[in-house]
Protein backbone atom coordinates (compact mmCIF):
# COMPACT_ATOMS: atom_id res chain seq x y z
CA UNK A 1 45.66 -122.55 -18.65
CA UNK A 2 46.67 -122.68 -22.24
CA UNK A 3 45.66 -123.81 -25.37
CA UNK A 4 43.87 -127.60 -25.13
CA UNK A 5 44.36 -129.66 -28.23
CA UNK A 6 40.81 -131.07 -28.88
CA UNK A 7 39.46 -134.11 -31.38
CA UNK A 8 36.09 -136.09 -32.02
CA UNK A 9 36.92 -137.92 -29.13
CA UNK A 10 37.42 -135.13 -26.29
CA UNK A 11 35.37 -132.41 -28.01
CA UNK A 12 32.13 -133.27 -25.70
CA UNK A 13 34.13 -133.47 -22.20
CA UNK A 14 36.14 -130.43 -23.24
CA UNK A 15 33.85 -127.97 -25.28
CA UNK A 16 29.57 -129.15 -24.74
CA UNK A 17 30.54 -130.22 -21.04
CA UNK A 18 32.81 -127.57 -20.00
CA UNK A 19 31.68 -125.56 -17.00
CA UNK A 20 32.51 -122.19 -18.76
CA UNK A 21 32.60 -120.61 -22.21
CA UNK A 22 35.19 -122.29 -24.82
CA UNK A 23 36.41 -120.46 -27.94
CA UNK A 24 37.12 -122.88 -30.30
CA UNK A 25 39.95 -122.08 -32.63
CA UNK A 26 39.45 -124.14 -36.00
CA UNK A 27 42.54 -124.23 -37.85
CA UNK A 28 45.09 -126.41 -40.20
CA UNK A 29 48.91 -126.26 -40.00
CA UNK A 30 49.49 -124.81 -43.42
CA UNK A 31 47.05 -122.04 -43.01
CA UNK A 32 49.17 -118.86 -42.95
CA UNK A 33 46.25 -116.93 -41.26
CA UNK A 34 46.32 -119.45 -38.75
CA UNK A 35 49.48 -119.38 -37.45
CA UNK A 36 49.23 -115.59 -37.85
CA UNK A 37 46.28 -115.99 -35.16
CA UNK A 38 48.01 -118.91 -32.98
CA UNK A 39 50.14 -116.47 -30.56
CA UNK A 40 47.17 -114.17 -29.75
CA UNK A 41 44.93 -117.62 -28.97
CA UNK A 42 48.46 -118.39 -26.75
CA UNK A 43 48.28 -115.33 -24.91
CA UNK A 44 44.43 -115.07 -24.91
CA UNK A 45 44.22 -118.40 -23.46
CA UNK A 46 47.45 -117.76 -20.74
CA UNK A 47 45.57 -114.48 -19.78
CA UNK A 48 42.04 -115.39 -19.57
CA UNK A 49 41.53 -118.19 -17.15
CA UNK A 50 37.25 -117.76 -16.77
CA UNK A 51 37.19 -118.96 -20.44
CA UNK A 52 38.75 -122.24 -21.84
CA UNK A 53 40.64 -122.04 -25.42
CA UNK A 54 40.61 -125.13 -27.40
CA UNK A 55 42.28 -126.09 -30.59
CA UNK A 56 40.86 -127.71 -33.42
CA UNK A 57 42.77 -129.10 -36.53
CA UNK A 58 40.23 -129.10 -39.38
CA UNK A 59 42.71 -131.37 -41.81
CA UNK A 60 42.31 -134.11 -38.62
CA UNK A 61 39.24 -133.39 -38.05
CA UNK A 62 37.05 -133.48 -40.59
CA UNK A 63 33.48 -134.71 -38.77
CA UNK A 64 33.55 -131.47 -36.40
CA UNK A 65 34.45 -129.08 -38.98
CA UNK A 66 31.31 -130.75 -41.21
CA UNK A 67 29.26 -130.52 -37.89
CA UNK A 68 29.61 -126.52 -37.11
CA UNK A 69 29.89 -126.02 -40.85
CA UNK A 70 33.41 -124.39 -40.86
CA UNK A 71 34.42 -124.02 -44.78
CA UNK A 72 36.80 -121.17 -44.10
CA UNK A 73 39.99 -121.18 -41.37
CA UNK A 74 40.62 -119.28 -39.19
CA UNK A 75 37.57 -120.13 -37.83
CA UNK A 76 36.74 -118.69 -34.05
CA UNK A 77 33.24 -120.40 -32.47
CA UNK A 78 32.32 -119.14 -28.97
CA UNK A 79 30.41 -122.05 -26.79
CA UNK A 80 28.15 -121.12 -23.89
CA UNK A 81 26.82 -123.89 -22.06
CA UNK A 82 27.70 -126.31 -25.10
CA UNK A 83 25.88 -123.96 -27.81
CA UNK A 84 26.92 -121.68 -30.54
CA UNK A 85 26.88 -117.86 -29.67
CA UNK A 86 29.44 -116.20 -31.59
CA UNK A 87 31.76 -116.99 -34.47
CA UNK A 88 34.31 -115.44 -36.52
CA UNK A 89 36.04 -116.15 -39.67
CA UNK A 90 39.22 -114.78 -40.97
CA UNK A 91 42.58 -113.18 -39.06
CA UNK A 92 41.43 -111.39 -36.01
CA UNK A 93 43.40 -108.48 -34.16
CA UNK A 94 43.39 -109.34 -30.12
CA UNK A 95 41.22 -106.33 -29.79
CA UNK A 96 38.79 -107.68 -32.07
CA UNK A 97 39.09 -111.00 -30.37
CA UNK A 98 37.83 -109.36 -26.89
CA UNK A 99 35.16 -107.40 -28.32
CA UNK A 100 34.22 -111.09 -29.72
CA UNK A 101 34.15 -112.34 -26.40
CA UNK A 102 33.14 -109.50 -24.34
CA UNK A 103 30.55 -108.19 -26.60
């Protein structure tokens, strides 16, 4: 499915309304971490197609970093059913990043 570019405006059809989990990726374009993490998002999101894998620019988007109180990018937040059930902060490995989702 890929990586879905969400904002303010499509975050509740595409992340509290979505019919499955969503890992959020919060991130900024001159975070070096970030685009560290960006191709293993990529190929998490082309690989796992039960889970949808949104994008989040935190420069852009200011209101929904303030609203799930992300100071620090990379910034991973696992939705289930529209609610918070995991997060992670910092670089993460793609083994890591299963064991985030499958654990």
């Amino acid at each position: 499915m890929g990586v879905i570019e969400v904002n303010k405006s499509n975050f509740e059809k595409e992340v509290i309304n979505s019919g499955k989990k969503v890992l959020a990726d919060f991130n900024a374009d001159w975070c070096g971490p970030c685009k560290m993490l960006k191709p293993i998002i990529e190929e998490f999101a082309n690989n796992n197609t039960d889970i949808k894998v949104v994008s989040i620019n935190v420069d852009n988007e200011d209101e929904l970093s303030e609203k799930y109180n992300v100071s620090s990018i990379p910034c991973l937040v696992l939705f289930d059913k529209g609610k918070e059930i995991k997060r992670n902060v910092g670089l993460i490995s793609r083994d890591d990043l299963d064991n985030l989702i499958g654990g």
